[in-house]
C-alpha atoms as a PDB file:
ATOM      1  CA  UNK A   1       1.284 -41.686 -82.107  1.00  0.00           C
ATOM      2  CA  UNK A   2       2.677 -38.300 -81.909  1.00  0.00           C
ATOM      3  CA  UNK A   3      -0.766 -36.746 -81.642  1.00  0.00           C
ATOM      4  CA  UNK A   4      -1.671 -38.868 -79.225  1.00  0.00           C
ATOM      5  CA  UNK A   5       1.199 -38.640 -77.061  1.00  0.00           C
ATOM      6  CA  UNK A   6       0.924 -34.332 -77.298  1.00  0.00           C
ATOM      7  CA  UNK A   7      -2.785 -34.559 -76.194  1.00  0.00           C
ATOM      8  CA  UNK A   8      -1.791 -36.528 -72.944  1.00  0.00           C
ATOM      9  CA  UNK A   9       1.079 -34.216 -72.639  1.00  0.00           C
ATOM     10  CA  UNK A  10      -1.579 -31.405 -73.078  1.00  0.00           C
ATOM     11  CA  UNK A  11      -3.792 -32.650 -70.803  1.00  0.00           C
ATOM     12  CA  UNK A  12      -1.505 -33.350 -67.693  1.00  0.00           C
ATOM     13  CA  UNK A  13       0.168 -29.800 -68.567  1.00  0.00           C
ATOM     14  CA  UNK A  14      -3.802 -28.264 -68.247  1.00  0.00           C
ATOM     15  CA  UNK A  15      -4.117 -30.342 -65.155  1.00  0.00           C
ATOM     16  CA  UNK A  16      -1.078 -29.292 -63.285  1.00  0.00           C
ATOM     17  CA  UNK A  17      -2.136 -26.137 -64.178  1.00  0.00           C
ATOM     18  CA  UNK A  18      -5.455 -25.555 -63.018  1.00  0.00           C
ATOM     19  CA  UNK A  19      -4.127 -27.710 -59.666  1.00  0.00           C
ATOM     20  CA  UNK A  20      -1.484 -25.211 -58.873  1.00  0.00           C
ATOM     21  CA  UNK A  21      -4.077 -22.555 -57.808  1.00  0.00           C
ATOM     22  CA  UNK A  22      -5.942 -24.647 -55.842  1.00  0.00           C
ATOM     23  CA  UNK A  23      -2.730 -26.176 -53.869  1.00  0.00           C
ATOM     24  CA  UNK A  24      -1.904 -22.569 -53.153  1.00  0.00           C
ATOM     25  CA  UNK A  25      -5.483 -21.561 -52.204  1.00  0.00           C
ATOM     26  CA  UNK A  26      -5.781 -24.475 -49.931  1.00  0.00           C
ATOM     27  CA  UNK A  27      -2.305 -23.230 -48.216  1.00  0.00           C
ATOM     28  CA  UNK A  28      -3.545 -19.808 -47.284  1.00  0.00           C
ATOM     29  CA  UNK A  29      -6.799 -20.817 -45.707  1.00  0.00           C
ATOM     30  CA  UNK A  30      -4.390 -23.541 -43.452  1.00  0.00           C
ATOM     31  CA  UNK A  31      -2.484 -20.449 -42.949  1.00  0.00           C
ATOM     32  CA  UNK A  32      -5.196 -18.325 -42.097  1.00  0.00           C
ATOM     33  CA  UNK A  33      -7.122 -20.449 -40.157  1.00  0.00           C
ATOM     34  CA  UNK A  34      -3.676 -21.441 -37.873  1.00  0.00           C
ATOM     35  CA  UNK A  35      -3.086 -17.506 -37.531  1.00  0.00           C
ATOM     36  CA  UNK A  36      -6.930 -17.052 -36.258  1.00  0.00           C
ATOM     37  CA  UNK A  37      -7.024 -20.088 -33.997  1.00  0.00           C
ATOM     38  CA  UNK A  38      -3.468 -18.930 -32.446  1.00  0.00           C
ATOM     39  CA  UNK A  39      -5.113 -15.449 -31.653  1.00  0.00           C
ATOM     40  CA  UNK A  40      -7.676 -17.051 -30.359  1.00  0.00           C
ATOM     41  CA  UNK A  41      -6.116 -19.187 -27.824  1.00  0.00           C
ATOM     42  CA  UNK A  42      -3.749 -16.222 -26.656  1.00  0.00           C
ATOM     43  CA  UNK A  43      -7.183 -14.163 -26.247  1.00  0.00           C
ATOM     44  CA  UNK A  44      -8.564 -16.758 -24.062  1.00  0.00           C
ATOM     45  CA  UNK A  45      -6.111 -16.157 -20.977  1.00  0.00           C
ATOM     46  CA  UNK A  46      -6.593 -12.629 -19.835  1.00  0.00           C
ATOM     47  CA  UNK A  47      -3.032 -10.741 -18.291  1.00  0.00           C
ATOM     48  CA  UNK A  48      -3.865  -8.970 -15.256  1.00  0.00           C
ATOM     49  CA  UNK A  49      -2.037  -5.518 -14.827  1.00  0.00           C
ATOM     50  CA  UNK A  50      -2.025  -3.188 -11.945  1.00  0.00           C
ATOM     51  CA  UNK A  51      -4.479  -0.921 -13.464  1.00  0.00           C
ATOM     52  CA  UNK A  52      -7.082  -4.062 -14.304  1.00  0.00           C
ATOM     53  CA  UNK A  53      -6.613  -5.947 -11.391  1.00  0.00           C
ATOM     54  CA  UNK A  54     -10.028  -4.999 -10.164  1.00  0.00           C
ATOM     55  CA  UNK A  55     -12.024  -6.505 -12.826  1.00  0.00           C
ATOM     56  CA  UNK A  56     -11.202  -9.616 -10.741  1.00  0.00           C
ATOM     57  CA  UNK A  57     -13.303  -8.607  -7.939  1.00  0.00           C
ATOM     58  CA  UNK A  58     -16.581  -9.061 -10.242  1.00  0.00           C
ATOM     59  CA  UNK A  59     -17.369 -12.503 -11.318  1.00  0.00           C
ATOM     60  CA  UNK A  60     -15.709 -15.718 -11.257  1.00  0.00           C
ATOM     61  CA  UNK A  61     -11.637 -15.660 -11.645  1.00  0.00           C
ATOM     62  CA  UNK A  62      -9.306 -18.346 -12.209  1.00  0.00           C
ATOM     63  CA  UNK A  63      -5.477 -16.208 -11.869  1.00  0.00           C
ATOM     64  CA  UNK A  64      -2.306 -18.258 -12.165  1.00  0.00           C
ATOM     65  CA  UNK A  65       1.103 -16.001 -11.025  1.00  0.00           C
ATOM     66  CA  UNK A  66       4.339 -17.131 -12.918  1.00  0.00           C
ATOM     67  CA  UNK A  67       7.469 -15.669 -14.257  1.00  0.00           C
ATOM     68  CA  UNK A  68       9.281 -16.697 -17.354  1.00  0.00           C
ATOM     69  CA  UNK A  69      12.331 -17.782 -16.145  1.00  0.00           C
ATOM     70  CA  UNK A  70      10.308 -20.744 -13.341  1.00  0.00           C
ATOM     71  CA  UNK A  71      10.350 -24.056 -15.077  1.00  0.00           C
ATOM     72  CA  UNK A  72       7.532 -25.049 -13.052  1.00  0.00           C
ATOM     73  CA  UNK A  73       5.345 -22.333 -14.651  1.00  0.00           C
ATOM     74  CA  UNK A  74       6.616 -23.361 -18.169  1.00  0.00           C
ATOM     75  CA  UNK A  75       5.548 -26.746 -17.452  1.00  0.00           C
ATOM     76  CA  UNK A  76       2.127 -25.805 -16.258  1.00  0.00           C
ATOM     77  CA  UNK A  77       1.066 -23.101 -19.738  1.00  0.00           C
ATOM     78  CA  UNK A  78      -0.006 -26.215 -21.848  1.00  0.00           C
ATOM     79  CA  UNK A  79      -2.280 -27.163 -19.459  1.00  0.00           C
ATOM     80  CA  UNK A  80      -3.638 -23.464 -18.276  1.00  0.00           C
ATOM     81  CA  UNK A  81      -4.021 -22.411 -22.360  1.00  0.00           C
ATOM     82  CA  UNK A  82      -6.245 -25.740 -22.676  1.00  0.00           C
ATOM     83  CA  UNK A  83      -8.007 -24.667 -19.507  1.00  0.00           C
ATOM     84  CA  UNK A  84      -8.493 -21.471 -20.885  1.00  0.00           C
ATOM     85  CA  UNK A  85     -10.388 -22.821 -23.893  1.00  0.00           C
ATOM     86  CA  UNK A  86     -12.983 -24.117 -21.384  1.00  0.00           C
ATOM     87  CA  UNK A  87     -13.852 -20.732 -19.983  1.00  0.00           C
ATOM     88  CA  UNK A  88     -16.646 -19.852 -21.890  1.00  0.00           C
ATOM     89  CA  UNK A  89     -18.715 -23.136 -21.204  1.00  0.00           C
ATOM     90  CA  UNK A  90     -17.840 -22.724 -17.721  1.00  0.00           C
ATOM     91  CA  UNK A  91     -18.235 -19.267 -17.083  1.00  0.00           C
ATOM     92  CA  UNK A  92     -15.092 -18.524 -15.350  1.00  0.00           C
ATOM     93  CA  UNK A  93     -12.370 -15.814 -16.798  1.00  0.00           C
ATOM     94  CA  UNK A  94      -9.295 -17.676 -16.757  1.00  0.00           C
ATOM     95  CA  UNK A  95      -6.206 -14.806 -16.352  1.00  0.00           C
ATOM     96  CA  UNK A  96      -2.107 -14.701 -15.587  1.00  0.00           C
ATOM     97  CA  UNK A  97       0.404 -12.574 -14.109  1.00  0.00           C
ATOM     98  CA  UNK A  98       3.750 -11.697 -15.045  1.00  0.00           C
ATOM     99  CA  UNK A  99       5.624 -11.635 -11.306  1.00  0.00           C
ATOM    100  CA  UNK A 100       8.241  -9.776 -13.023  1.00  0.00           C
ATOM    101  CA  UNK A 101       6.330  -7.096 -14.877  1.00  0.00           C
ATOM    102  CA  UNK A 102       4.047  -6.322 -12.255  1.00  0.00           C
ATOM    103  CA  UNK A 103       5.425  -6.319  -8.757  1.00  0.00           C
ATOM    104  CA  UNK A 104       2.839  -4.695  -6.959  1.00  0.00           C
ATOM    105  CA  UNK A 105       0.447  -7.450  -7.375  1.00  0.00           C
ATOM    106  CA  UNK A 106       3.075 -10.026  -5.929  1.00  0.00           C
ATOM    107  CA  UNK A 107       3.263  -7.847  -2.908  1.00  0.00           C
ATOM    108  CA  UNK A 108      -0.597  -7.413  -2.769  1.00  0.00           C
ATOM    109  CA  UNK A 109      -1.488 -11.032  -3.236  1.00  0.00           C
ATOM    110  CA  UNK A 110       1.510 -12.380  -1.093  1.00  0.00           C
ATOM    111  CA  UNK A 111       3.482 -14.098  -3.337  1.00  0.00           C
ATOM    112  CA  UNK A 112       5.940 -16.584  -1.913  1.00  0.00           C
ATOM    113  CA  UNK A 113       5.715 -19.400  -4.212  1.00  0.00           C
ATOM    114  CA  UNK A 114       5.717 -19.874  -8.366  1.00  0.00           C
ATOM    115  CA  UNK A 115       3.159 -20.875  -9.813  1.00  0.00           C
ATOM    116  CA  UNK A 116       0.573 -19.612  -7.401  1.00  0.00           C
ATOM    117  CA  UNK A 117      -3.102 -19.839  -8.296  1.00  0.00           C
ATOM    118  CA  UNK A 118      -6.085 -18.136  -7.080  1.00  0.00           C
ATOM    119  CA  UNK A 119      -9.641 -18.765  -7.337  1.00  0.00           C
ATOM    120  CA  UNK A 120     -11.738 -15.525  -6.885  1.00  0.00           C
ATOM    121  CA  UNK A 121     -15.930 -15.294  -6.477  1.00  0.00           C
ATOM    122  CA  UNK A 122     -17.110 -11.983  -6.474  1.00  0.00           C
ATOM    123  CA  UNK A 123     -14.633 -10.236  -4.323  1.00  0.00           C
ATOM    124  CA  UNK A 124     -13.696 -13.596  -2.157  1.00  0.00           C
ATOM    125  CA  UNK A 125     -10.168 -15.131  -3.070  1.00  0.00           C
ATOM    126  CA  UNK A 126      -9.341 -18.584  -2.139  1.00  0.00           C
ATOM    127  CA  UNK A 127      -5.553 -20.164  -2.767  1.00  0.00           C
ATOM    128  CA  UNK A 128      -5.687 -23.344  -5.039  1.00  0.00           C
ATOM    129  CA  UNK A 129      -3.599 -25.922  -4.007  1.00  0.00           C
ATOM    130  CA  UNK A 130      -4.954 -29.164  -5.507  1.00  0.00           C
ATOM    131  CA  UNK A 131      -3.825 -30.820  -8.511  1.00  0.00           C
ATOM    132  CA  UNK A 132      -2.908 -29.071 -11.972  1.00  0.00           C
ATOM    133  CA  UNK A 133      -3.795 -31.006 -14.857  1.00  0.00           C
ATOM    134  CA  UNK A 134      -6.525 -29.290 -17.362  1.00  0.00           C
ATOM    135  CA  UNK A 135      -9.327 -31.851 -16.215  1.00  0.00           C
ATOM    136  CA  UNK A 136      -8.481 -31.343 -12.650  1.00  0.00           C
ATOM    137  CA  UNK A 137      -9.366 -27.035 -12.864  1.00  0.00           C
ATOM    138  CA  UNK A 138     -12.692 -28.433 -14.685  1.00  0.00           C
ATOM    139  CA  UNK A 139     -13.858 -29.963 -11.801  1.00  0.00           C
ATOM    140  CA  UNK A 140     -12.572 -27.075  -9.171  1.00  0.00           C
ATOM    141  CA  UNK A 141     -15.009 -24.891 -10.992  1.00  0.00           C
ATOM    142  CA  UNK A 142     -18.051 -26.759 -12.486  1.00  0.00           C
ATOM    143  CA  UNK A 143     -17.848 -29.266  -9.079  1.00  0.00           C
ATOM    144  CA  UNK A 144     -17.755 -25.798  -6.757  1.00  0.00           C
ATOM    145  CA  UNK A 145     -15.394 -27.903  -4.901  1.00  0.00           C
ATOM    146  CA  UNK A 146     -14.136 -24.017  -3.842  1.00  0.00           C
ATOM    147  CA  UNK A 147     -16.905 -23.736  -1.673  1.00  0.00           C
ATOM    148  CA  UNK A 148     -14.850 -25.828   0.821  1.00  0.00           C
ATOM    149  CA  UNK A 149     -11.798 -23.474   1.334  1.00  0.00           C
ATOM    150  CA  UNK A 150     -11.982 -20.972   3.785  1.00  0.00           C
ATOM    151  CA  UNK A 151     -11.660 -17.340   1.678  1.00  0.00           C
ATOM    152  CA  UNK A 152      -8.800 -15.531   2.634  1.00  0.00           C
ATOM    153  CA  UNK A 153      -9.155 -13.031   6.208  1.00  0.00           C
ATOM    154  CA  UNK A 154     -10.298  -9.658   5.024  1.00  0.00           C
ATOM    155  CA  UNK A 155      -7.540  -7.782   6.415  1.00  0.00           C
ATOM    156  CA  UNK A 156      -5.709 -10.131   3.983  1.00  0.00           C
ATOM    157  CA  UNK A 157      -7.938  -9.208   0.712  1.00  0.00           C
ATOM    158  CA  UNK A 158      -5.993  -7.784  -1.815  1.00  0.00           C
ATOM    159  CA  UNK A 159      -8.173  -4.731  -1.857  1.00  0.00           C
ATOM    160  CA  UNK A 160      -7.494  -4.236   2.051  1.00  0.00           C
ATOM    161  CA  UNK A 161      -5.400  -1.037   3.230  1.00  0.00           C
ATOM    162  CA  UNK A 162      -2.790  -3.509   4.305  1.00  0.00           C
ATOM    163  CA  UNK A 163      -2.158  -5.172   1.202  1.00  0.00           C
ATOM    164  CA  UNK A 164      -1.934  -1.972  -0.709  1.00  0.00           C
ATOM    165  CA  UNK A 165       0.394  -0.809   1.955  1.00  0.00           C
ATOM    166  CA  UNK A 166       2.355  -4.390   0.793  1.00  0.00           C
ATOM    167  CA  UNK A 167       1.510  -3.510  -2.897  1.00  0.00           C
ATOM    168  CA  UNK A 168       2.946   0.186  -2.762  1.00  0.00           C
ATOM    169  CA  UNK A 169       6.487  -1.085  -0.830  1.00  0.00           C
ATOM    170  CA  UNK A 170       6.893  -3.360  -3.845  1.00  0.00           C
ATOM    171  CA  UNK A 171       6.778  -0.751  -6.253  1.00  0.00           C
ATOM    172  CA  UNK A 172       8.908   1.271  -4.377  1.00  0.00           C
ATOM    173  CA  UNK A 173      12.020  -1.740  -4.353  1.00  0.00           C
ATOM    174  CA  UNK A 174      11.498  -2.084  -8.177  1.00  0.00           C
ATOM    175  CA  UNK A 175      11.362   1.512  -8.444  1.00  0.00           C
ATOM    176  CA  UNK A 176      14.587   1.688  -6.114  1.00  0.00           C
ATOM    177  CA  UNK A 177      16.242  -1.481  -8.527  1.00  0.00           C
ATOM    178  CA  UNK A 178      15.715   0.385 -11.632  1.00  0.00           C
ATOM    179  CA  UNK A 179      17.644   3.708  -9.993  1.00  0.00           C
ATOM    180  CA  UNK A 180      20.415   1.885  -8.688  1.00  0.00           C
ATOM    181  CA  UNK A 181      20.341   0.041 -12.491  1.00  0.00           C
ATOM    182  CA  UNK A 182      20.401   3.567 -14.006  1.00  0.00           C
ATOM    183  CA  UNK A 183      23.254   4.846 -11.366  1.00  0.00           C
ATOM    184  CA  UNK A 184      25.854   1.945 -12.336  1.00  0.00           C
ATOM    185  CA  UNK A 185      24.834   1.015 -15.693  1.00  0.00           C
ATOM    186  CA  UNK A 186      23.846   4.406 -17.834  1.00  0.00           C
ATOM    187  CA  UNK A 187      25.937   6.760 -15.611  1.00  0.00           C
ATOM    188  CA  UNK A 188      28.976   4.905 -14.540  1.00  0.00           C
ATOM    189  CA  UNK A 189      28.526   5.417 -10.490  1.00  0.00           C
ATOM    190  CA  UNK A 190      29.965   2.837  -7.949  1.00  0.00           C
ATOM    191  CA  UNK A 191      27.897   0.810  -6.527  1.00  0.00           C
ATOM    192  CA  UNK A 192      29.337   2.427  -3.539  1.00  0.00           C
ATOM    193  CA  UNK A 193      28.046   5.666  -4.945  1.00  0.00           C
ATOM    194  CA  UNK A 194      24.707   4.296  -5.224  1.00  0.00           C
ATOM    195  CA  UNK A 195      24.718   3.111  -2.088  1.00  0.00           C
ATOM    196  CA  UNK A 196      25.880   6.258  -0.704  1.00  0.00           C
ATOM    197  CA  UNK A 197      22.950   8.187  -2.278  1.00  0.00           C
ATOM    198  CA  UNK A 198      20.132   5.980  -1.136  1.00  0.00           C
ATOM    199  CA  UNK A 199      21.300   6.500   2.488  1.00  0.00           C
ATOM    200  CA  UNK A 200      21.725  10.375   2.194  1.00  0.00           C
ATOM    201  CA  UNK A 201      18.189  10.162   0.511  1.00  0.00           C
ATOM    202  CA  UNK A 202      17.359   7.753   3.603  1.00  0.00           C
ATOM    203  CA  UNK A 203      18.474   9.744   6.276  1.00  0.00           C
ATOM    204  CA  UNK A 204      16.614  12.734   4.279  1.00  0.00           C
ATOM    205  CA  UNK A 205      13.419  11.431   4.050  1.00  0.00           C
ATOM    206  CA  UNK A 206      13.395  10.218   7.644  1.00  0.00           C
ATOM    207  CA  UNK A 207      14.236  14.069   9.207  1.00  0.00           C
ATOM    208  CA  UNK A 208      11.524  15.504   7.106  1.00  0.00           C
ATOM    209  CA  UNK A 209       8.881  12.727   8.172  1.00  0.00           C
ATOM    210  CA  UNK A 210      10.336  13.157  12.094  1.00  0.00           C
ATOM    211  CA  UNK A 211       9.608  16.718  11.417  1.00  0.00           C
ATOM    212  CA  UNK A 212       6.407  16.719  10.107  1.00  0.00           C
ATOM    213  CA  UNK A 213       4.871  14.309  13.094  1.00  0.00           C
ATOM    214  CA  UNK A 214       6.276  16.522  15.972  1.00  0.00           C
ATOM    215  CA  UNK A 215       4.513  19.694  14.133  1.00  0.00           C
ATOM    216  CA  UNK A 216       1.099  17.024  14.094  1.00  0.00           C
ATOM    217  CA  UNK A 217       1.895  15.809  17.980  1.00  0.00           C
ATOM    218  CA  UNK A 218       2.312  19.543  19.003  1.00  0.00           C
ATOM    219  CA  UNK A 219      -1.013  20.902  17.157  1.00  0.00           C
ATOM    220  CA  UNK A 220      -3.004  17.931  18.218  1.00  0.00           C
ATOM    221  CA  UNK A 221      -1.195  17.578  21.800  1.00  0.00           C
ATOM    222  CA  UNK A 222       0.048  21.436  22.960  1.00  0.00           C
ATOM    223  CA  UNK A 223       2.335  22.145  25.773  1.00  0.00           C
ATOM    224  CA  UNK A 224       0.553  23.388  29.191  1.00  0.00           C
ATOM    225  CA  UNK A 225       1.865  26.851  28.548  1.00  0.00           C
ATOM    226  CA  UNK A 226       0.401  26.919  25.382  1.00  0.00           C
ATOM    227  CA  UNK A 227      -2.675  26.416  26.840  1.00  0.00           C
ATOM    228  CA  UNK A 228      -5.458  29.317  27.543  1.00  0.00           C
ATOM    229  CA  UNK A 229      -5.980  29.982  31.037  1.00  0.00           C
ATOM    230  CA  UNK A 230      -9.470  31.016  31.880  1.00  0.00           C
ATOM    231  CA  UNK A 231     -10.065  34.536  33.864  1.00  0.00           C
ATOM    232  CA  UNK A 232     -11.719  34.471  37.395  1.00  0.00           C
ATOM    233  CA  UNK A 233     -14.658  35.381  35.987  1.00  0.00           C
ATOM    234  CA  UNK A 234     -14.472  32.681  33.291  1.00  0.00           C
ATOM    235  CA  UNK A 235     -14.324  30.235  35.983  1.00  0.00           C
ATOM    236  CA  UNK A 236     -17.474  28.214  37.293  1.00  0.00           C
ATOM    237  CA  UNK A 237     -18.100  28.041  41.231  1.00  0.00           C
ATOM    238  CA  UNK A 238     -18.922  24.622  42.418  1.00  0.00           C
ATOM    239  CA  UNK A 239     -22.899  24.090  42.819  1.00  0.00           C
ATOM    240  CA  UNK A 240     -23.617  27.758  41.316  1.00  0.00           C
ATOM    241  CA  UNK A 241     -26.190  27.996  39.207  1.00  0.00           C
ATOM    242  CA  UNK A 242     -26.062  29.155  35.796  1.00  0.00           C
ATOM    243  CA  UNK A 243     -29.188  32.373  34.754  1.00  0.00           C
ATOM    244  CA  UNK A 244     -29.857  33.426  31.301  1.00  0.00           C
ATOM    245  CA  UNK A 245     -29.490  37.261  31.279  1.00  0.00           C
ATOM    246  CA  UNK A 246     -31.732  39.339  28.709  1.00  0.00           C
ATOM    247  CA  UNK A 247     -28.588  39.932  26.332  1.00  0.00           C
ATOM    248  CA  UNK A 248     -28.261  35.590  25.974  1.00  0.00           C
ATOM    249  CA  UNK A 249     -25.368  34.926  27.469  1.00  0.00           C
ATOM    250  CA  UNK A 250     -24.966  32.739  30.696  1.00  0.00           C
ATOM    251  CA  UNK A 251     -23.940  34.240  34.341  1.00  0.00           C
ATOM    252  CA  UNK A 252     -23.755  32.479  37.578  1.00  0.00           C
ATOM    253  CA  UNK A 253     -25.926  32.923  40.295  1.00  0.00           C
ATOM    254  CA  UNK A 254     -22.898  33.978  42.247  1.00  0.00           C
ATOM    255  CA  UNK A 255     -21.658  37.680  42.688  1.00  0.00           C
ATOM    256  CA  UNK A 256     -18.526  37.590  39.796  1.00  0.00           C
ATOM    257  CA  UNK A 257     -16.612  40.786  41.387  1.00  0.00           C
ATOM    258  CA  UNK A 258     -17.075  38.804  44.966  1.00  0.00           C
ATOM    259  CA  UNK A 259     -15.489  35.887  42.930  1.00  0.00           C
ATOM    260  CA  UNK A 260     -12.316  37.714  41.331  1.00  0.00           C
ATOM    261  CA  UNK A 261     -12.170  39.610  44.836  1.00  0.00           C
ATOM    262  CA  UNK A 262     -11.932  36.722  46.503  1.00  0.00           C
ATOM    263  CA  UNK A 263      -8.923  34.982  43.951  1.00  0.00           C
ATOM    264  CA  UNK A 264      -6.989  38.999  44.062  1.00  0.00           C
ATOM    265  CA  UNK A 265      -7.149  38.656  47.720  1.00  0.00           C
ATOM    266  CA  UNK A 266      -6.378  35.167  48.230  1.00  0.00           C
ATOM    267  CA  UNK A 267      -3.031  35.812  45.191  1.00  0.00           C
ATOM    268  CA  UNK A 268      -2.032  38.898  47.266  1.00  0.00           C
ATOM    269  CA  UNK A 269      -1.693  36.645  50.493  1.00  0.00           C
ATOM    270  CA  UNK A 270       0.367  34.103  48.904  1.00  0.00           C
ATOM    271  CA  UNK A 271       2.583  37.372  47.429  1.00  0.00           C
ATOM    272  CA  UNK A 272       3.232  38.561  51.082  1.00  0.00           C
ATOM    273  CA  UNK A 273       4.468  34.919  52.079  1.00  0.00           C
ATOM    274  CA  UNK A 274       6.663  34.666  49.271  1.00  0.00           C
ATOM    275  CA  UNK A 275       7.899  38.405  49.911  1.00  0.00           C
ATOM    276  CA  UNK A 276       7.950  37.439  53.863  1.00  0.00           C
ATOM    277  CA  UNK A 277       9.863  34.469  53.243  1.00  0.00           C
ATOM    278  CA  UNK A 278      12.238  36.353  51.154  1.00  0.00           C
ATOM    279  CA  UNK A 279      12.851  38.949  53.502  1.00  0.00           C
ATOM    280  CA  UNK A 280      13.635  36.936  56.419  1.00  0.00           C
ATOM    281  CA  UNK A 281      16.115  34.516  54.456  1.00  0.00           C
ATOM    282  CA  UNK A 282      17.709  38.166  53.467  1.00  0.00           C
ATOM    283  CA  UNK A 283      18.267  38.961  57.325  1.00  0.00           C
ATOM    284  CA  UNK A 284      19.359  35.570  58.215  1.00  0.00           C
ATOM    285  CA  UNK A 285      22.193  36.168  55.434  1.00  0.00           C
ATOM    286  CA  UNK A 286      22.965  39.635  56.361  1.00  0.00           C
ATOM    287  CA  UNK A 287      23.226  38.493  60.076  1.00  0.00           C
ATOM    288  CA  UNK A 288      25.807  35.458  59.085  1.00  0.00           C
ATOM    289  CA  UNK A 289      27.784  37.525  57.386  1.00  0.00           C
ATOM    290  CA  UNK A 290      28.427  39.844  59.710  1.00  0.00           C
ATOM    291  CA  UNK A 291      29.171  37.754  62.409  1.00  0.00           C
ATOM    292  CA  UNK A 292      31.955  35.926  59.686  1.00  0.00           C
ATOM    293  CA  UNK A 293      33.214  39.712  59.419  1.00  0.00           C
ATOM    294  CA  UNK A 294      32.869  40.234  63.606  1.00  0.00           C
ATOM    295  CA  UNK A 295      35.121  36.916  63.995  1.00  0.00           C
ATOM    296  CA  UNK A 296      37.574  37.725  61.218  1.00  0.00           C
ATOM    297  CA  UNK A 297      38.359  40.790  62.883  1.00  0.00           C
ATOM    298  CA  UNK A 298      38.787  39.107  66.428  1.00  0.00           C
ATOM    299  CA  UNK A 299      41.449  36.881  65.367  1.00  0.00           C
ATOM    300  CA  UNK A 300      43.324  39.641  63.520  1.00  0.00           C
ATOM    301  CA  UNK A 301      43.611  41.456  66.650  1.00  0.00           C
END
């Protein structure tokens, strides 16, 4: 009985044993193989940066814009990841964008709502606005029911000179945020200090750019008195013709020293009227005051 009772107890000891390893074996693979399919469905939705953002304009995009903090984006990842997985067999890249990390694509795409989505076909963007369940982004894409949606204008496209304009003032208010931040918060300035130094660098900025486009309107635009005067002989005579002397260089059929006789005599003339004019407004004065003088005197006496 005892033998037979320490063979059993033998046997389930051996079998315990040799079942250990394989319980543990069988946990790292489940471990493994959740760690591998995790990666793999965060690798399936691209994140768009500003320095990537152009990849979109090759190939077919799907590009949802959320921030962390909207419940309405929270609400919508579950069914964007499983969208995501369907990439592949459609042959659309399905991306995201972080509002808050990257503010110069909210300016560039026009942001005004969370989540926004975009649809993009080599270079053309077009808004989504239908319905946002998994099965319902299947059949945007493998129906082409995009091809119905106007694409946005081109001064619009986030690749315009406009929208960059758009996507470089964003950049500056974050930049401008994180100063003031930096201001209060590491240094200890008032706000009021802050805001004092963003005007003075306001008011700054504005003198030097004031500056810099009267120097431009003055170079482009001079003043008349800036401007070169030609000399008589310079000047072409009405219905003269123009001969090619031997040395190459153009001459009028016209006599030039008749020409610049002609202006010396005609400036001379209108020197003599001035000088005429001058000297007879000097008499009249001369003759008034001596006649105030000749009356003064009268009544004296």
């Amino acid at each position: 009985m005892r033998t037979a009772h320490s063979g059993k107890m033998a046997a389930s000891a051996g079998a315990g044993a040799c079942g250990r390893p394989v319980l543990v074996l069988m946990a790292l693979q489940l471990l493994l193989w959740s760690t591998t399919s995790s990666r793999a469905e965060r690798s399936l939705v691209k994140v768009i940066t500003d320095h990537n953002w152009r990849e979109m304009l090759q190939g077919e995009w799907m590009v949802e814009f959320y921030a962390p903090w909207c419940p309405a984006c929270q609400q919508l990842q579950a069914e964007w990841n499983a969208f995501a997985e369907w990439s592949d067999d459609l042959g659309v890249n399905v991306a995201k964008v972080d509002v808050t990390e990257q503010p110069g694509l909210s300016g560039r795409f026009i942001i005004t709502a969370l989540p926004t989505i975009y649809h993009c076909k080599d270079g053309e963007f077009r808004k989504y606005q239908g319905p946002r369940m998994k099965n319902d982004f299947i059949d945007f894409i493998d129906g082409k029911k995009w091809e119905s949606i106007e694409p946005m204008y081109s001064w619009l496209q986030p690749s315009s000179f406009l929208m960059t304009s758009m996507s470089a003032l964003f950049q500056l208010s974050m930049w401008i945020r994180h100063c003031h931040n930096y201001f209060t918060e590491d240094i200890g300035i008032p706000v009021w200090g802050s805001y004092t130094i963003f005007a003075l660098m306001t008011l700054f900025s504005g003198l030097v750019l004031g500056l810099i486009l009267v120097f431009v309107a003055d170079y482009v635009l001079p003043s008349r008195r800036y401007k070169h005067q030609p000399h008589c002989s310079e000047r072409k005579m009405p219905g003269s013709k123009l001969l090619q002397s031997k040395d190459g260089h153009l001459q009028d059929e016209a006599n030039e020293d008749d020409h610049c006789s002609h202006e010396r005599k005609s400036s001379s003339k209108r020197l003599e009227k001035t000088l005429v004019k001058d000297d007879g407004d000097h008499i009249q004065d001369t003759v008034r005051k001596r006649t105030l003088e000749y009356t003064s005197r009268t009544d004296d006496s």
